[in-house]
Protein backbone atom coordinates (compact mmCIF):
# COMPACT_ATOMS: atom_id res chain seq x y z
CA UNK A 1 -96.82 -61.26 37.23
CA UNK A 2 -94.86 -63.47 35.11
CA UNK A 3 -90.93 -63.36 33.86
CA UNK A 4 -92.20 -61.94 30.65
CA UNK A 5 -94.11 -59.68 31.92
CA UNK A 6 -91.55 -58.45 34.53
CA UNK A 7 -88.35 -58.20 31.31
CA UNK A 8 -90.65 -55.91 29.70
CA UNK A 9 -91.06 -53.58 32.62
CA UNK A 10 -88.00 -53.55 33.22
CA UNK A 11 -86.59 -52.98 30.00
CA UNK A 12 -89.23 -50.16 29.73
CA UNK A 13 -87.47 -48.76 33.36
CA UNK A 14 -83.92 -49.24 32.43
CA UNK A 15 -83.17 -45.13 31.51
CA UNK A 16 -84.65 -44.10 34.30
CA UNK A 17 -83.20 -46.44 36.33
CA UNK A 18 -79.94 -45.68 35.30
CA UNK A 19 -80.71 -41.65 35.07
CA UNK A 20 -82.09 -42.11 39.13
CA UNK A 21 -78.88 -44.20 39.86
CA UNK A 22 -75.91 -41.79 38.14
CA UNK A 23 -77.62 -38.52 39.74
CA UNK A 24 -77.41 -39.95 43.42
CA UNK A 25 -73.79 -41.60 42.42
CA UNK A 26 -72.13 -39.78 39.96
CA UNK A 27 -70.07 -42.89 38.91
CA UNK A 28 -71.17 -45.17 36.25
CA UNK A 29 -70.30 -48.23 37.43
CA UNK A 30 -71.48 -47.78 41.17
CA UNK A 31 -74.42 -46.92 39.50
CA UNK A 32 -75.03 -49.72 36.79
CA UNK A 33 -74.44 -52.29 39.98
CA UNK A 34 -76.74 -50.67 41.78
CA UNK A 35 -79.32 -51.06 38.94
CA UNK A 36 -78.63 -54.50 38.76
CA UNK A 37 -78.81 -55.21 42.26
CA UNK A 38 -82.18 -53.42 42.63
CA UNK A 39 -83.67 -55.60 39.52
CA UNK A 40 -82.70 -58.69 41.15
CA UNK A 41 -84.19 -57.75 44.06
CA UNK A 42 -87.38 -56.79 42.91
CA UNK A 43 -87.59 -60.12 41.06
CA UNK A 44 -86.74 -62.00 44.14
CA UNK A 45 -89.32 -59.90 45.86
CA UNK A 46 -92.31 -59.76 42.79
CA UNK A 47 -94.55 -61.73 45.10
CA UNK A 48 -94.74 -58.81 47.80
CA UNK A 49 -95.79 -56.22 44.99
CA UNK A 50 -99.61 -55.74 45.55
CA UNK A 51 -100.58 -53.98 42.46
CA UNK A 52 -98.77 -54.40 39.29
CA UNK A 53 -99.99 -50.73 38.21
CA UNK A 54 -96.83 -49.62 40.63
CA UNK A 55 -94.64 -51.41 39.52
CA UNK A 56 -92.14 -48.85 38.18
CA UNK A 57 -92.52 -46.81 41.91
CA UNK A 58 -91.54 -49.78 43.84
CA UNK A 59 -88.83 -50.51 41.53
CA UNK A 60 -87.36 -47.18 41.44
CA UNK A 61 -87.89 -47.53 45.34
CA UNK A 62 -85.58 -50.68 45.16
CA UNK A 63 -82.87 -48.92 43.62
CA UNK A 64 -83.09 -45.68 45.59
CA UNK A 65 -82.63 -47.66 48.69
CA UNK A 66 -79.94 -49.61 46.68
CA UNK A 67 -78.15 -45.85 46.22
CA UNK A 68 -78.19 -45.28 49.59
CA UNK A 69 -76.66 -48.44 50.64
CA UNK A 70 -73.97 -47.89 48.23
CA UNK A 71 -73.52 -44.08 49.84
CA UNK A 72 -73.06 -45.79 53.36
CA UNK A 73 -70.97 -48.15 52.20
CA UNK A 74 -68.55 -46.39 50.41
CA UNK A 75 -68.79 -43.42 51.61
CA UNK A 76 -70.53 -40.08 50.28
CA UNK A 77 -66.84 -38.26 49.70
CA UNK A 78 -65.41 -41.25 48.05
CA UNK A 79 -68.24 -41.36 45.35
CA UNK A 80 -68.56 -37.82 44.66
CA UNK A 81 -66.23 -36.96 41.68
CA UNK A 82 -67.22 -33.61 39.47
CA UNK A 83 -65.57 -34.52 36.87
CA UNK A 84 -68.52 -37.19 35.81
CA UNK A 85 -71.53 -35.65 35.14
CA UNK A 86 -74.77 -38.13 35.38
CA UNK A 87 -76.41 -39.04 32.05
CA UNK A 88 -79.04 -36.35 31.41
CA UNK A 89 -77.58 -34.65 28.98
CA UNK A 90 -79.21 -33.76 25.24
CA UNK A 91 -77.98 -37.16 24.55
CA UNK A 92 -80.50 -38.87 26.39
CA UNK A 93 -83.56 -36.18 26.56
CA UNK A 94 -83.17 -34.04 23.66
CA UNK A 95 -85.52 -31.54 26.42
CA UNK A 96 -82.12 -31.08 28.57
CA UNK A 97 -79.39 -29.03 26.85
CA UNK A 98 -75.78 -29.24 28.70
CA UNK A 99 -75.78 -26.42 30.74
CA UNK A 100 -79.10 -27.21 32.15
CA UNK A 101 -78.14 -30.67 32.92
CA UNK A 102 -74.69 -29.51 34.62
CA UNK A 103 -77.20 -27.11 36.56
CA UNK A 104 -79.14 -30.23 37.67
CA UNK A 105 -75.96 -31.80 38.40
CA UNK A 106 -75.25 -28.49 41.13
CA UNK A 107 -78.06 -28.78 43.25
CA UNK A 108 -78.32 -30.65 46.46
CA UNK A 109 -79.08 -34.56 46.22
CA UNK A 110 -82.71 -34.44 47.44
CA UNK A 111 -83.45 -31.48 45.60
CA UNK A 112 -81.41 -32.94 42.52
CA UNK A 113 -83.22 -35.91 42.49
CA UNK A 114 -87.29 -34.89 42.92
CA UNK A 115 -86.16 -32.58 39.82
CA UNK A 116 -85.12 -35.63 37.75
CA UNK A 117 -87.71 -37.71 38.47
CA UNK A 118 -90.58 -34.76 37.85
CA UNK A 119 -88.75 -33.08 34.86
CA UNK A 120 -86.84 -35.88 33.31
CA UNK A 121 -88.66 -38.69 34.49
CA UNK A 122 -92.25 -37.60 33.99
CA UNK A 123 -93.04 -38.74 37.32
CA UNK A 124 -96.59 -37.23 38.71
CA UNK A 125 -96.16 -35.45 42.53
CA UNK A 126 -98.01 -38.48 44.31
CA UNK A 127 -95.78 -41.08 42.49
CA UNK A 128 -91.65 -39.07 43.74
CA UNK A 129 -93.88 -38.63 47.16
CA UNK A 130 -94.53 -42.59 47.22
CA UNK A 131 -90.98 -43.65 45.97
CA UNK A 132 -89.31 -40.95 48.39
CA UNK A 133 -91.51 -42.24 51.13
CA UNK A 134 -91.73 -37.93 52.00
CA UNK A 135 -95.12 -36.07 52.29
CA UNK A 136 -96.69 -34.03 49.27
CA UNK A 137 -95.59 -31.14 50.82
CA UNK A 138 -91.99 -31.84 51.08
CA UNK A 139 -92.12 -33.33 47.09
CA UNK A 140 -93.32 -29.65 46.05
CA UNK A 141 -91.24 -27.80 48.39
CA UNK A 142 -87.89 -29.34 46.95
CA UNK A 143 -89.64 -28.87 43.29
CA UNK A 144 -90.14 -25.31 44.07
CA UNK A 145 -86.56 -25.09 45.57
CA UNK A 146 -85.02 -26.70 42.44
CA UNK A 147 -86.55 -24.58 39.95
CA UNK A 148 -85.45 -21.26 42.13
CA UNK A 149 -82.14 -22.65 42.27
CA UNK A 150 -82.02 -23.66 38.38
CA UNK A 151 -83.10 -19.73 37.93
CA UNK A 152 -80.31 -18.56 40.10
CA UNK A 153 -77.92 -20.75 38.39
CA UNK A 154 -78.99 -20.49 34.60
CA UNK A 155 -79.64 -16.22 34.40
């Protein structure tokens, strides 16, 4: 894959990055570095990508583990502030009205973000269970979880 070729992936990658980033963090700049950090590595890394068709899995991958680092780092307490939403309100999907995305916003991490990346995202079952490195099973599971939750929460 060449540079060209890589920009306009990741340009075509950069809401959902950012979407996957602020719903793990909840703080916009934690989350933009993370973004950045997970693009450079995946350029520094482009030659251990076998097939270019998952390109946007292992990238989201990247920054997921990126997230996670961050967590650790910092500290899951320290990042956690409820008065920043992530960015999936009506401004970004006009599919998501407020008070579903603050419901999204509720729900336990894991749950939180399989529902993104299925709902928001457009991301197929196989693909979340390949980024999330979890079994089919535990992809619908969560799914299945979220929507009861989103129910509970939204009635």
């Amino acid at each position: 894959m060449d540079v060209n070729k890589f920009e306009q992936l990741v340009r075509t990658s950069a809401d959902t990055l950012y979407r996957v980033s602020m719903s793990m963090l909840k703080n916009e700049h934690d989350a933009q570095d993370c973004v950045s950090e997970a693009i450079l590595k995946a350029y520094e890394n482009l030659h251990k990508l076998k097939k270019e068709e998952f390109f946007r899995t292992w990238l989201v991958r990247i920054l997921i583990n990126e997230c996670k680092s961050t967590l650790k780092k910092k500290g899951k307490s320290e990042l956690i502030d409820d008065t920043k939403l992530p960015e999936i309100s009506s401004r970004d999907n006009p599919y998501i009205n407020v008070e579903i995305g603050e419901a999204i916003d509720s729900l336990p991490e894991k749950i939180r973000l399989v529902i993104i990346m299925f709902y928001v995202e457009d991301y197929s079952i196989k693909e979340i269970k390949r980024v999330l490195n979890i079994p089919e099973g535990t992809v619908k599971s969560r799914l299945s979880k979220g929507r009861a939750l989103l129910k509970e929460q939204l009635e």
